[in-house]
C-alpha atoms as a PDB file:
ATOM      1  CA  UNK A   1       0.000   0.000   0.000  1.00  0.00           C
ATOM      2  CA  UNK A   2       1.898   3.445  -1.000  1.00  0.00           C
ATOM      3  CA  UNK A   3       2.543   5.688   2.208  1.00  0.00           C
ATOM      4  CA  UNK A   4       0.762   9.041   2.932  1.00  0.00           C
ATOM      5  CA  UNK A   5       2.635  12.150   1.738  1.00  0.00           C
ATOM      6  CA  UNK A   6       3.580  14.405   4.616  1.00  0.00           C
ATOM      7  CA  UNK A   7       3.787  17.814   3.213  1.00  0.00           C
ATOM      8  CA  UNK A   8       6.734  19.809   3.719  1.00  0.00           C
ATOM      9  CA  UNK A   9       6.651  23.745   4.866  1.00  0.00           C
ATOM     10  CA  UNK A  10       7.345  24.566   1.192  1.00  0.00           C
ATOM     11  CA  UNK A  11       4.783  22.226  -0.315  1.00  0.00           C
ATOM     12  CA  UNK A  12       2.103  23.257   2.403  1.00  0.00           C
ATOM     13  CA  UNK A  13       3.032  27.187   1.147  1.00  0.00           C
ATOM     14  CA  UNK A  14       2.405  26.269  -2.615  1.00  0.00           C
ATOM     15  CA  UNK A  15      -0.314  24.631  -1.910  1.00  0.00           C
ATOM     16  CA  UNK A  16      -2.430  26.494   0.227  1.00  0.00           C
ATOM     17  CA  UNK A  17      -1.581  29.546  -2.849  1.00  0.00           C
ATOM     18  CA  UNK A  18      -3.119  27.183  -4.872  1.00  0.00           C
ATOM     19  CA  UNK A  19      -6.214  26.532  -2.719  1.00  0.00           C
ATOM     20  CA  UNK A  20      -6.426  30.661  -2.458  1.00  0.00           C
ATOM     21  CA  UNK A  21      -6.309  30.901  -6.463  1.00  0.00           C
ATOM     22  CA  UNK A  22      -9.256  28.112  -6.563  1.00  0.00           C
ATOM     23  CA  UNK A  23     -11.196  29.951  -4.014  1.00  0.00           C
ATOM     24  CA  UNK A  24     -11.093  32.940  -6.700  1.00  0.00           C
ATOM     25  CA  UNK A  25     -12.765  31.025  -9.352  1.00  0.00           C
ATOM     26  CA  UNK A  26     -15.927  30.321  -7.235  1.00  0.00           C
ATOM     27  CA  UNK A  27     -16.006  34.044  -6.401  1.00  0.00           C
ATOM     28  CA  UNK A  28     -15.224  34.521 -10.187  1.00  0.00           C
ATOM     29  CA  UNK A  29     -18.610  32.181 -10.663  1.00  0.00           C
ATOM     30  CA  UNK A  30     -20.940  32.721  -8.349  1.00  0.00           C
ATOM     31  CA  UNK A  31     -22.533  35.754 -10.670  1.00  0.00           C
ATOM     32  CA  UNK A  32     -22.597  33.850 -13.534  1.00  0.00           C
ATOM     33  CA  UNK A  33     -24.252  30.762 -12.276  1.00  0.00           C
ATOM     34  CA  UNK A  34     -27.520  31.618 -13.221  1.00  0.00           C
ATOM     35  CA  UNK A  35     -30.729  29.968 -14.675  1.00  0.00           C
ATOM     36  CA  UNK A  36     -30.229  29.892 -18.678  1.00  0.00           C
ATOM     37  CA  UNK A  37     -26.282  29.193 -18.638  1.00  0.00           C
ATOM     38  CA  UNK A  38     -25.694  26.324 -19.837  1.00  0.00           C
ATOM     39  CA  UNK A  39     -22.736  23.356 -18.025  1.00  0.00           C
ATOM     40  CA  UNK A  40     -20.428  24.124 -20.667  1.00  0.00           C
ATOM     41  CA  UNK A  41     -20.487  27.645 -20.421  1.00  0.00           C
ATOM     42  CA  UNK A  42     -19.660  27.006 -16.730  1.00  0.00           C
ATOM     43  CA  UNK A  43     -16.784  25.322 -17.644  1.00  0.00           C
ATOM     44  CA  UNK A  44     -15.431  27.320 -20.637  1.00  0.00           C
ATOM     45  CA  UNK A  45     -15.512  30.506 -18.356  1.00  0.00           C
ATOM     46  CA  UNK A  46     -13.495  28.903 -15.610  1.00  0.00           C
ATOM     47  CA  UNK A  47     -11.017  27.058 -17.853  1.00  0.00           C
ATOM     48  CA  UNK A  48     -10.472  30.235 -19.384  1.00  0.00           C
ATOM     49  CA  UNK A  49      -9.846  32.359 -16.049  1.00  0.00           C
ATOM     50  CA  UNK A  50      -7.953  29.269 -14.593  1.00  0.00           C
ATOM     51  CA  UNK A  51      -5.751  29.424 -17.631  1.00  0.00           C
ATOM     52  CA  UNK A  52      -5.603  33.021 -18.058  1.00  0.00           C
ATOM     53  CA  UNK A  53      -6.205  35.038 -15.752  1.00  0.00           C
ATOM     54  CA  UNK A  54      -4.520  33.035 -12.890  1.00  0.00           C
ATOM     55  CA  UNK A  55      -1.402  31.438 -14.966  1.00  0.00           C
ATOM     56  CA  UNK A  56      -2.413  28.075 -13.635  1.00  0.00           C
ATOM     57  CA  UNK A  57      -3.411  24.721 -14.900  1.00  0.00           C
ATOM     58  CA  UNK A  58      -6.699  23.099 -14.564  1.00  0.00           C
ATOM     59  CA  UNK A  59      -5.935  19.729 -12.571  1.00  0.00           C
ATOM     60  CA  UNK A  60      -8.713  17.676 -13.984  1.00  0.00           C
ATOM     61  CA  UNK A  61      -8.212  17.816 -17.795  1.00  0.00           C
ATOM     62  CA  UNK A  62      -6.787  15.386 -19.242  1.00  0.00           C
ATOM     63  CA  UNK A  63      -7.491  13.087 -15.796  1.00  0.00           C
ATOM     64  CA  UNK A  64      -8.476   9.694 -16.757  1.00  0.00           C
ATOM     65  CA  UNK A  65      -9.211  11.028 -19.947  1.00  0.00           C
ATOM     66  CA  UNK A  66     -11.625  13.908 -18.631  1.00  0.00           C
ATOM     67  CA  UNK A  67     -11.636  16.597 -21.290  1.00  0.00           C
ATOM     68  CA  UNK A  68     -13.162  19.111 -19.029  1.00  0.00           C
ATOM     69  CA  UNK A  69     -11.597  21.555 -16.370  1.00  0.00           C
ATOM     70  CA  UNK A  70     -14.894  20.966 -13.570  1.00  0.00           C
ATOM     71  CA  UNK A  71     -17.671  18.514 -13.144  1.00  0.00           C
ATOM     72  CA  UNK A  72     -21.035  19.995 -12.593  1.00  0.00           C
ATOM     73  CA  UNK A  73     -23.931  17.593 -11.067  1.00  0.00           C
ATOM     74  CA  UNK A  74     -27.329  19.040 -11.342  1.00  0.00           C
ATOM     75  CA  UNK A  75     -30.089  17.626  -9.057  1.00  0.00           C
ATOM     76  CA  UNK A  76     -29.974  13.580  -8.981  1.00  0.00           C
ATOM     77  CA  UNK A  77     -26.829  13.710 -10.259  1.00  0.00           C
ATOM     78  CA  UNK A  78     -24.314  12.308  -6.925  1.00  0.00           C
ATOM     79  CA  UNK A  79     -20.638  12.545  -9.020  1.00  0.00           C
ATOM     80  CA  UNK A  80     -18.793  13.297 -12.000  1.00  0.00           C
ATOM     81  CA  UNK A  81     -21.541  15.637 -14.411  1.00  0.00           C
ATOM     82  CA  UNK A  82     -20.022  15.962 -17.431  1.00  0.00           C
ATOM     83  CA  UNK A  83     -20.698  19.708 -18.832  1.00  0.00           C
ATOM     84  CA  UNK A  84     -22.668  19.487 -21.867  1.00  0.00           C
ATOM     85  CA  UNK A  85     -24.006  22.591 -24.133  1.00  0.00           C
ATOM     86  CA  UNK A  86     -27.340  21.018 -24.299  1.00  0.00           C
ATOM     87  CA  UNK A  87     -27.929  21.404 -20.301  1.00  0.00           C
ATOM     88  CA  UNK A  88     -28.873  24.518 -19.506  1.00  0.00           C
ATOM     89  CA  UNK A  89     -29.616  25.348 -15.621  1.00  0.00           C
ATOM     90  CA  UNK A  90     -33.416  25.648 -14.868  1.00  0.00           C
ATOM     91  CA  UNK A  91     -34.747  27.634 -11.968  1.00  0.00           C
ATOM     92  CA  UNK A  92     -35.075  25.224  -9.120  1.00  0.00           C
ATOM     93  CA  UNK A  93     -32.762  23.053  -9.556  1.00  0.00           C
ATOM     94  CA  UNK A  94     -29.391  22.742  -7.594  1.00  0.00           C
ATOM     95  CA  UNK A  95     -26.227  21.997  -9.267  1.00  0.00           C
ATOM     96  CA  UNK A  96     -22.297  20.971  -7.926  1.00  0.00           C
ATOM     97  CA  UNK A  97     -19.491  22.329  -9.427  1.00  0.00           C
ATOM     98  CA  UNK A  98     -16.362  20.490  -8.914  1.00  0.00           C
ATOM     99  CA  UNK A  99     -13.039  22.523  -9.820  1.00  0.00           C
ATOM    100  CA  UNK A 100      -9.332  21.140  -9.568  1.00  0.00           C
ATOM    101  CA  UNK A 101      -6.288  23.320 -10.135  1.00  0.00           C
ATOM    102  CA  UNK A 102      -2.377  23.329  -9.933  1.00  0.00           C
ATOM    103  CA  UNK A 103      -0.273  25.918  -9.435  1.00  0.00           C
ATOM    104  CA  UNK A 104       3.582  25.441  -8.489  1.00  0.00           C
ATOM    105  CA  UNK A 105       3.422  21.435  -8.639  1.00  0.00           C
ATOM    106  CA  UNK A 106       0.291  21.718  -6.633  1.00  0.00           C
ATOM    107  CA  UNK A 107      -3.221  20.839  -6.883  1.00  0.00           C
ATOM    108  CA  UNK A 108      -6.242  22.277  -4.813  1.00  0.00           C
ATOM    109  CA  UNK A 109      -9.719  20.238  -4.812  1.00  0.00           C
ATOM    110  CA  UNK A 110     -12.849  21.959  -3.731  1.00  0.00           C
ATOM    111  CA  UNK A 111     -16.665  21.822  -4.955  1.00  0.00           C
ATOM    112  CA  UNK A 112     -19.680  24.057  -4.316  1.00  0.00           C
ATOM    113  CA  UNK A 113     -23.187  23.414  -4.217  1.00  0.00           C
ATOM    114  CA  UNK A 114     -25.409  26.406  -6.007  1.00  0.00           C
ATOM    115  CA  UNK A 115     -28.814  27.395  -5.586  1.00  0.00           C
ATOM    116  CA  UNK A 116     -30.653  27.647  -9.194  1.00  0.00           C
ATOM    117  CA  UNK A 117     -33.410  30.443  -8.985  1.00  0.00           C
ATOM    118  CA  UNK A 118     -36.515  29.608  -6.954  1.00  0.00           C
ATOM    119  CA  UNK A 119     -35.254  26.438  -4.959  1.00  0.00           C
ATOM    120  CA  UNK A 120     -37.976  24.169  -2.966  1.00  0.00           C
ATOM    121  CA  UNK A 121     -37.352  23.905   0.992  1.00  0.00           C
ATOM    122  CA  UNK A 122     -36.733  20.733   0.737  1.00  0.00           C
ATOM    123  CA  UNK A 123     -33.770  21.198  -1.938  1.00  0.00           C
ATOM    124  CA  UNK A 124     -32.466  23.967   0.123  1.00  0.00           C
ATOM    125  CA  UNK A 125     -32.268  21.618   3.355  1.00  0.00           C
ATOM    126  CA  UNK A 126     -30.150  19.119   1.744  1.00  0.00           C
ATOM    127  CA  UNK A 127     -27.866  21.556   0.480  1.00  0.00           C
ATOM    128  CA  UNK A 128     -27.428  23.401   3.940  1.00  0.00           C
ATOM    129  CA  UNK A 129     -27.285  20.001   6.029  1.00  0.00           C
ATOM    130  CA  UNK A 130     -24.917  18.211   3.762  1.00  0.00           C
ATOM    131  CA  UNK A 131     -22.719  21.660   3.932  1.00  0.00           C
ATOM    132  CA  UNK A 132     -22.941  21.342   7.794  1.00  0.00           C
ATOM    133  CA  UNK A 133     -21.674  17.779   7.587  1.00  0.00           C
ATOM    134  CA  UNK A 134     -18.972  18.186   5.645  1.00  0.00           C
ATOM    135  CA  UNK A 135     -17.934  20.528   8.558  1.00  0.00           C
ATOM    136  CA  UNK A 136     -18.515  18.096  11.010  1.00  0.00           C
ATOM    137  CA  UNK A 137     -15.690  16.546   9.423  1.00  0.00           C
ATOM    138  CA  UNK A 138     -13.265  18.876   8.892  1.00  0.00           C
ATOM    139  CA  UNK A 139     -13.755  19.780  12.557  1.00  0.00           C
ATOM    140  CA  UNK A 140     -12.414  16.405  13.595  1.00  0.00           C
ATOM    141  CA  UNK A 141      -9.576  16.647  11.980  1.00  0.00           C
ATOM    142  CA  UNK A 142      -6.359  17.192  14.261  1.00  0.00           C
ATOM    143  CA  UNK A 143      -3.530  15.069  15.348  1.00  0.00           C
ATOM    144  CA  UNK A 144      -3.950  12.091  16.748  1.00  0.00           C
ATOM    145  CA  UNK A 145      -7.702  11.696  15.162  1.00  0.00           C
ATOM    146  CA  UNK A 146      -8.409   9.059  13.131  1.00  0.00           C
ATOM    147  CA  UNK A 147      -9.905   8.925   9.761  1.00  0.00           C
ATOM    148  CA  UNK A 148     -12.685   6.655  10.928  1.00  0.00           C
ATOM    149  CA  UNK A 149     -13.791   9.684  13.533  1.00  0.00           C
ATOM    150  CA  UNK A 150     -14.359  11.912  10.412  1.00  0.00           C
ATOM    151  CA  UNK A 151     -16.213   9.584   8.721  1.00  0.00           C
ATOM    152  CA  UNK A 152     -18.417   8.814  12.399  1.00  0.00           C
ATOM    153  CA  UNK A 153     -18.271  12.669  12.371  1.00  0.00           C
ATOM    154  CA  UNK A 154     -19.974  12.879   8.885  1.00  0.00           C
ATOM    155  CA  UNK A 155     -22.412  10.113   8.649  1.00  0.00           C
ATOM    156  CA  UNK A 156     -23.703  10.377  12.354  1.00  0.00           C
ATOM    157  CA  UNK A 157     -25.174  13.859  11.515  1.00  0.00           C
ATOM    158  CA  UNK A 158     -26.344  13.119   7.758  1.00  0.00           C
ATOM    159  CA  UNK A 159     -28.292  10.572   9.221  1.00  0.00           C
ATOM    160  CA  UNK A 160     -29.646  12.069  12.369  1.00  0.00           C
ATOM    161  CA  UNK A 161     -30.918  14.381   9.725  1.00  0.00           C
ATOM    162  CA  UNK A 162     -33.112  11.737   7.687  1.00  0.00           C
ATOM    163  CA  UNK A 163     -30.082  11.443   5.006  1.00  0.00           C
ATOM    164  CA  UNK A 164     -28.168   8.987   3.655  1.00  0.00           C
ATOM    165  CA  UNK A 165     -24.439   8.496   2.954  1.00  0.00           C
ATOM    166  CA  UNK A 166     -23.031   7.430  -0.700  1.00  0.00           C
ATOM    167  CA  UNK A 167     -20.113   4.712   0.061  1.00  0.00           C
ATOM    168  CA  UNK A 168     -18.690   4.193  -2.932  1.00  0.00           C
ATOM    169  CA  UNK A 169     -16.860   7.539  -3.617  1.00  0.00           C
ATOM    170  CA  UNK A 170     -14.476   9.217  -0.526  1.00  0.00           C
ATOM    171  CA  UNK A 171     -12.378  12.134   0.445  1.00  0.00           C
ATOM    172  CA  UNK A 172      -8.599  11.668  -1.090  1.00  0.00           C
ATOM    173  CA  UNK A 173      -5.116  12.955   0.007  1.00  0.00           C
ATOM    174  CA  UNK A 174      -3.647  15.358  -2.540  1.00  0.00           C
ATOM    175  CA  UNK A 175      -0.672  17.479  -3.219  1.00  0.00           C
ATOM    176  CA  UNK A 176       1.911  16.788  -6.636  1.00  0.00           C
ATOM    177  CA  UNK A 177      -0.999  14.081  -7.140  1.00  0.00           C
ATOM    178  CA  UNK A 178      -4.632  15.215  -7.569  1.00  0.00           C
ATOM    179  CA  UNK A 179      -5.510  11.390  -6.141  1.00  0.00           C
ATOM    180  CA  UNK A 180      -2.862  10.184  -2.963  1.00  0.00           C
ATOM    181  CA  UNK A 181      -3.435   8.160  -0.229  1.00  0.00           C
ATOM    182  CA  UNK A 182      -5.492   8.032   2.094  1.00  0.00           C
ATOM    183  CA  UNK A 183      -8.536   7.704   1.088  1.00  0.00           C
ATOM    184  CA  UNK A 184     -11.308   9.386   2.972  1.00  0.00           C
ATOM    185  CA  UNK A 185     -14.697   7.849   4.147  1.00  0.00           C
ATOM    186  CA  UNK A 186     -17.585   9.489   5.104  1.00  0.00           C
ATOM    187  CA  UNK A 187     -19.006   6.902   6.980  1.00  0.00           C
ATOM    188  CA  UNK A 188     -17.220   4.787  10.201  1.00  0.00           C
ATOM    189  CA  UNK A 189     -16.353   4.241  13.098  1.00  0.00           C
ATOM    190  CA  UNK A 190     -14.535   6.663  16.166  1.00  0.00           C
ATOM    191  CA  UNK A 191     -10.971   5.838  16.632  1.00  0.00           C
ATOM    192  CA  UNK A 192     -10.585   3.191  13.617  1.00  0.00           C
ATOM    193  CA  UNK A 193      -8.836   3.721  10.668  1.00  0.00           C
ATOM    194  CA  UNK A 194      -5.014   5.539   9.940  1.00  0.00           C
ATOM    195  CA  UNK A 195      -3.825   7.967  12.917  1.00  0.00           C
ATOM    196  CA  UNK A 196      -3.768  11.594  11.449  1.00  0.00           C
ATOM    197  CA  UNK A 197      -0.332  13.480  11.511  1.00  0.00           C
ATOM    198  CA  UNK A 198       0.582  17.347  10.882  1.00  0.00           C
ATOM    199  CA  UNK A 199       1.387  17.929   7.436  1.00  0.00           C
ATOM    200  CA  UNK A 200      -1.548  15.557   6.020  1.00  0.00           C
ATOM    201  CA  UNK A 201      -3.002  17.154   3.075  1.00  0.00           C
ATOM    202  CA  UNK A 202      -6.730  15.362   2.051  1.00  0.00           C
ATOM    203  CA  UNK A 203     -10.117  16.174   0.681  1.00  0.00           C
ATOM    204  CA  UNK A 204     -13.359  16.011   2.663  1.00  0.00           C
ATOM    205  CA  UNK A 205     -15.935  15.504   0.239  1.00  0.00           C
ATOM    206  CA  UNK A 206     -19.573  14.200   1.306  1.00  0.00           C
ATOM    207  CA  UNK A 207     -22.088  13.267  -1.206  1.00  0.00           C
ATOM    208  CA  UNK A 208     -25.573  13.139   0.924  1.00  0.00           C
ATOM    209  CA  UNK A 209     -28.642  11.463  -0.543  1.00  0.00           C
ATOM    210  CA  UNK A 210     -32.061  12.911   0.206  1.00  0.00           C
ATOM    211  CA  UNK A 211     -33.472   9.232   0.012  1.00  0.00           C
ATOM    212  CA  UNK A 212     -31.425   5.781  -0.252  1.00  0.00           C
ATOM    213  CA  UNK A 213     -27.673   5.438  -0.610  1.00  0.00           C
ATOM    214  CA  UNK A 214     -28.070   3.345  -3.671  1.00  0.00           C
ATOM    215  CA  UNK A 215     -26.412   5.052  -6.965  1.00  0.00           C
ATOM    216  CA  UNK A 216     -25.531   3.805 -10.308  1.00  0.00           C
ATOM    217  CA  UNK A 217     -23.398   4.692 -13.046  1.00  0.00           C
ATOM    218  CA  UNK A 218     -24.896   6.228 -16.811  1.00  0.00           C
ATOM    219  CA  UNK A 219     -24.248   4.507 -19.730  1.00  0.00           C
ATOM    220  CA  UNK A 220     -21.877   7.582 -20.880  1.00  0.00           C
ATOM    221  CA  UNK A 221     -19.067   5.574 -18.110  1.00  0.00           C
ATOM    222  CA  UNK A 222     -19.014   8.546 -15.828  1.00  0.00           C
ATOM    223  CA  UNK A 223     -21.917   9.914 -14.753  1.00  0.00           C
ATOM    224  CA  UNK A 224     -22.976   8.716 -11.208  1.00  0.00           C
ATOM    225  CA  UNK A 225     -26.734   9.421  -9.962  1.00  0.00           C
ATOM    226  CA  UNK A 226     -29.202   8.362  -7.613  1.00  0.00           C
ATOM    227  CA  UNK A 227     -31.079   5.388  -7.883  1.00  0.00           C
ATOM    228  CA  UNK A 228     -34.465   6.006  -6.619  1.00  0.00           C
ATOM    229  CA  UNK A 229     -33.586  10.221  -8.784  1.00  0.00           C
ATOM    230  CA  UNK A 230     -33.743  11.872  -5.441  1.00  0.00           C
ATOM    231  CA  UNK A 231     -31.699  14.725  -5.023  1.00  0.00           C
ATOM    232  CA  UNK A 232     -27.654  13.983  -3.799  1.00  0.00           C
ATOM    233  CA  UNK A 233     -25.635  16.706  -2.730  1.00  0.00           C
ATOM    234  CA  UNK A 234     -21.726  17.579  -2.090  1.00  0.00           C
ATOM    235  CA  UNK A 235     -18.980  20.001  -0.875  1.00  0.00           C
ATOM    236  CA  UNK A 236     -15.738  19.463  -0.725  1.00  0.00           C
ATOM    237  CA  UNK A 237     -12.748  21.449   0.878  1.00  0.00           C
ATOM    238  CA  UNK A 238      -9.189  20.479   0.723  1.00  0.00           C
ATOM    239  CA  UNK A 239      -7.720  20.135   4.504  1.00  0.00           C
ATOM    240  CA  UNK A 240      -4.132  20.169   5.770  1.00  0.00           C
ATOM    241  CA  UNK A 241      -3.466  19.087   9.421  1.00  0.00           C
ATOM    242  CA  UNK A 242      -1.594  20.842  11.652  1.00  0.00           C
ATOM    243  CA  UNK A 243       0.034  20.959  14.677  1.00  0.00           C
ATOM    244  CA  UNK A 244      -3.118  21.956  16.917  1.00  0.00           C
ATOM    245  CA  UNK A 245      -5.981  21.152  14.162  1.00  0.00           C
ATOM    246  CA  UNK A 246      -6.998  21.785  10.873  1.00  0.00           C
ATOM    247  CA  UNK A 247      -6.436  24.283   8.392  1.00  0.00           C
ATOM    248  CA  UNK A 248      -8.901  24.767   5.051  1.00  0.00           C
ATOM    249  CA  UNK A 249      -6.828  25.614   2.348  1.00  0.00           C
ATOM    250  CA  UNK A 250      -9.581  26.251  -0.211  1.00  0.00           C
ATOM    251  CA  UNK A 251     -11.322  28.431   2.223  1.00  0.00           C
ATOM    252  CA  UNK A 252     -13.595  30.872   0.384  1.00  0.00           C
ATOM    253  CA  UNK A 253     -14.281  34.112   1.336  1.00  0.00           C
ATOM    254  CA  UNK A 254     -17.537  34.041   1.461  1.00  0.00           C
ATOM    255  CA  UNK A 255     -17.207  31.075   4.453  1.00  0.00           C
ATOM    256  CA  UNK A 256     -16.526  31.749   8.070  1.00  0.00           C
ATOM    257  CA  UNK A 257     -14.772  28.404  10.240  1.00  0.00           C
ATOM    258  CA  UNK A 258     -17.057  27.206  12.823  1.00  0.00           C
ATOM    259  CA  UNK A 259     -16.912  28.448  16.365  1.00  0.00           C
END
């Protein structure tokens, strides 16, 4: 099994400039996300201020053979929504956008949920609650934690909420590498699992299922929805440990840490 990457103070520094610069594109998108534009144009406009504006590459092109810089899920979509022209955001409906990007040998990871026009309650709950858990996780992080007790962390309050967990897909270490070890669960058990050090550098990435856990892949070989076409949701941050805690490297500015 390969070992887990401890980052070094130089590394950490490039990376956390990295998370900074990927924070900027979701500020960069958050006006343009509107009903009427379409996935692709999502994706053209932040491959193009990736590329251009911020002199840095977009981590996921070219990945496995992705020809896209982002994913964006809409609605019942859990994973890996491949921008198309044809899709056009509808009012109502709630969308992920998943953005990778490398600056200085390394890569920052972070995904967003938006709100599309006039969203039900119900939509709007999942969002907010799967948000919350993802922070339930990151707040468990420190040294001396255990990957199992953010997972515990994570799935204990999805569920408490009437939510379910999707097992199949996890939270990743990442640096040089957009996919290291270890891999992340959101679902397990307190104190199981590897021992968390300072200088750990991994994704917490939740994908919450309004109604059963059960997904399955499209024929396309990459999109991954719901089974039963409820609504899934996800946000994902990119997390270095540290001496005393955690630190959020893709932190946006829009986001205040929890108290």
């Amino acid at each position: 099994m390969p070992s887990i990457l401890i980052k070094t103070a130089d590394e950490l520094a490039r990376q956390r400039h990295a998370g900074e610069l990927l924070a900027s594109v979701f500020a960069m998108l958050d006006d343009f996300i509107q009903p009427g534009v379409s996935t692709m144009d999502i994706n053209n406009r932040a491959e193009d201020f990736i590329v251009n504006q911020l002199q840095s590459r977009p981590a996921s092109k070219g990945q496995y053979d992705f020809p896209y810089v982002l994913n964006t899920s809409v609605n019942e979509v859990v994973c890996h929504g491949i921008p198309k022209e044809s899709e056009h955001l509808k009012s109502g409906s709630i969308v992920n956008v998943d953005i990778t990007l490398e600056k200085d040998g390394m890569i920052a990871d972070s995904s967003k949920m938006y709100l599309i026009g006039d969203v039900s309650p119900l939509a709007r709950r999942l969002v907010n609650k799967t948000y919350e858990a993802m922070w339930k996780g990151i707040q468990a992080v420190k040294p001396g934690a255990t990957l199992g007790d953010i997972g515990h962390a994570i799935q204990t309050y999805a569920e408490s909420n009437g939510y379910s967990v999707v097992r199949e897909y996890c939270g990743h270490g990442i640096g040089k590498e957009m996919h290291e070890e270890p891999q992340v669960l959101h679902y397990g058990k307190p104190g199981t699992g590897e021992v968390l050090r300072e200088g750990m550098v991994f994704t917490i990435e939740p994908m919450i299922n309004q109604g059963d856990s059960k997904i399955k892949t499209k024929k396309d070989g990459w999109t991954v929805i719901t089974r039963d076409k409820k609504l899934s949701a996800q946000w994902e941050h990119t997390i270095a440990v540290t001496a005393d805690g955690y630190e959020v490297l893709t932190l946006r500015k829009d986001e205040t840490l929890p108290s």
